[in-house]
PDB file of N, CA and C in Angstrom:
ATOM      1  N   UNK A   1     -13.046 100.691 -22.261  1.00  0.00           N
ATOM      2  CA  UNK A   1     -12.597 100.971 -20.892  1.00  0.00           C
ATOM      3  C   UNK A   1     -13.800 101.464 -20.057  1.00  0.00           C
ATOM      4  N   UNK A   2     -14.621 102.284 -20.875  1.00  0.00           N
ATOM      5  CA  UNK A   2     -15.682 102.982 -20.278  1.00  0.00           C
ATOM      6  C   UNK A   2     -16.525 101.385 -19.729  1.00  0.00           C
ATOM      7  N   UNK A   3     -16.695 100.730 -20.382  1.00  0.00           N
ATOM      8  CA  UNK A   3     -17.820  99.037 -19.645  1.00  0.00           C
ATOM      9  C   UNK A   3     -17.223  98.767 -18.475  1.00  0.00           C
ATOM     10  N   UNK A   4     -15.963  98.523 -18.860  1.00  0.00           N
ATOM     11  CA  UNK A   4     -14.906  97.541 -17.458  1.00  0.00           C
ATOM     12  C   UNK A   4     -14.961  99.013 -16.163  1.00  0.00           C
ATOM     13  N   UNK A   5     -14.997  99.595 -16.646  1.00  0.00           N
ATOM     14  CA  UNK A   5     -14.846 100.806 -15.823  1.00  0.00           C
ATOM     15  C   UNK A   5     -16.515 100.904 -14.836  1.00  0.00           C
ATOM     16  N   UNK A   6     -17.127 100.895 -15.739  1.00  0.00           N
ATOM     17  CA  UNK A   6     -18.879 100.933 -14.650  1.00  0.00           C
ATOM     18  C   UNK A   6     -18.954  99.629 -14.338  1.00  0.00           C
ATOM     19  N   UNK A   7     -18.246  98.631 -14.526  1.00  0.00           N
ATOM     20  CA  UNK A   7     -18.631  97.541 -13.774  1.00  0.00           C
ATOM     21  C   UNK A   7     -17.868  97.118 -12.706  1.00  0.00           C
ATOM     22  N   UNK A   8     -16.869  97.404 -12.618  1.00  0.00           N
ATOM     23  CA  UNK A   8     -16.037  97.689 -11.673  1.00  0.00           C
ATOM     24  C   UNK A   8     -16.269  98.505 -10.789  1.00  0.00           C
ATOM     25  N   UNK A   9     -16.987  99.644 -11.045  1.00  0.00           N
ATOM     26  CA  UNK A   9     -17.892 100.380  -9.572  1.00  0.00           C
ATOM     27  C   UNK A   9     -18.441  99.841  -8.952  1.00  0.00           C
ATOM     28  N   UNK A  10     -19.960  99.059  -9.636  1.00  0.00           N
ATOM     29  CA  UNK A  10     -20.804  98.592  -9.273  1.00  0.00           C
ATOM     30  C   UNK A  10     -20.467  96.839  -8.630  1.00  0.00           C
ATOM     31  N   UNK A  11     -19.057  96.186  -8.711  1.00  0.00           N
ATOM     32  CA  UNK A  11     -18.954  95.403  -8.138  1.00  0.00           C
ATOM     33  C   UNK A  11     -18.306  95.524  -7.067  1.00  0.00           C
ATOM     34  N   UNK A  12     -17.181  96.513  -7.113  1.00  0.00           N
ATOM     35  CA  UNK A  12     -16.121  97.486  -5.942  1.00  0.00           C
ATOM     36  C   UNK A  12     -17.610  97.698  -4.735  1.00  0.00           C
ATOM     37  N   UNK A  13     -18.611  98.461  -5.110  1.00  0.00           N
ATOM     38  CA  UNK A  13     -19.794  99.268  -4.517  1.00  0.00           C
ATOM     39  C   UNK A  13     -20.338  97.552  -3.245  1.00  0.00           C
ATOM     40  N   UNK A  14     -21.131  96.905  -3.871  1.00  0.00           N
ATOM     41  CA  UNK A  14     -21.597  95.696  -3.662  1.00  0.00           C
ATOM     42  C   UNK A  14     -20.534  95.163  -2.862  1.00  0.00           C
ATOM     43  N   UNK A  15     -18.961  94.649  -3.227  1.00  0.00           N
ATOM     44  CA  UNK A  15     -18.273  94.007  -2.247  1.00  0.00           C
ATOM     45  C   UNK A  15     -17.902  94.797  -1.248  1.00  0.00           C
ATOM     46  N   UNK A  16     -17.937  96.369  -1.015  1.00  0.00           N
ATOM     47  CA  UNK A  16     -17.543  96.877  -0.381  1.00  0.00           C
ATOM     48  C   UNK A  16     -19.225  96.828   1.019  1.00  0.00           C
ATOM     49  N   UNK A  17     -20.222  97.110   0.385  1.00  0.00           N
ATOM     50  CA  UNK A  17     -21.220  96.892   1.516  1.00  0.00           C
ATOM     51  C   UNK A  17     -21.410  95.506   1.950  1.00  0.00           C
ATOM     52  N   UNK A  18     -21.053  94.577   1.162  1.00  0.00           N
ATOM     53  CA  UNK A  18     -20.960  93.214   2.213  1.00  0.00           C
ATOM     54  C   UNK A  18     -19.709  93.270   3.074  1.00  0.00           C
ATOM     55  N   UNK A  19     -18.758  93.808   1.916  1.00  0.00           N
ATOM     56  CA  UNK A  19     -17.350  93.499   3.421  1.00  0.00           C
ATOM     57  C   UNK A  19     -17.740  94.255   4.370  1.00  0.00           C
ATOM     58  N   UNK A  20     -18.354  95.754   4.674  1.00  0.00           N
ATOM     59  CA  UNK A  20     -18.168  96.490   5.635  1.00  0.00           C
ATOM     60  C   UNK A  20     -19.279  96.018   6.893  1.00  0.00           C
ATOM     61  N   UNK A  21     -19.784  95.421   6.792  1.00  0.00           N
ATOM     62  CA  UNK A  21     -20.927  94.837   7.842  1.00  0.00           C
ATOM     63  C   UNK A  21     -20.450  93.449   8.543  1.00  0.00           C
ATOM     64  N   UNK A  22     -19.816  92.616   7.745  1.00  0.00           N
ATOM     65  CA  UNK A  22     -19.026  91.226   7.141  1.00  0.00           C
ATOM     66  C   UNK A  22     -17.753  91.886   8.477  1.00  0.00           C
ATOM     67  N   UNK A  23     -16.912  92.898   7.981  1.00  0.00           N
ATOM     68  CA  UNK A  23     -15.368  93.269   8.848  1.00  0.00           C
ATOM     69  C   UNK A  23     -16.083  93.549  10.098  1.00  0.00           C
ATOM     70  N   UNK A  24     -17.165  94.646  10.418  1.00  0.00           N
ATOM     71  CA  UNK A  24     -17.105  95.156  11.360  1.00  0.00           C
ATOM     72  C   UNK A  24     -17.898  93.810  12.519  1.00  0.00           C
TER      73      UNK A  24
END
């Protein structure tokens, strides 16, 4: 859980700074 778990940050992290430039 601990793998799926840090990679899931680090892809959450990444799609979240393209969406937020991308939305606004």
């Amino acid at each position: 859980m601990e793998y799926k778990s840090n990679h899931n940050v680090v892809y959450s992290c990444k799609y979240h700074v393209v969406w937020c430039p991308k939305y606004r």
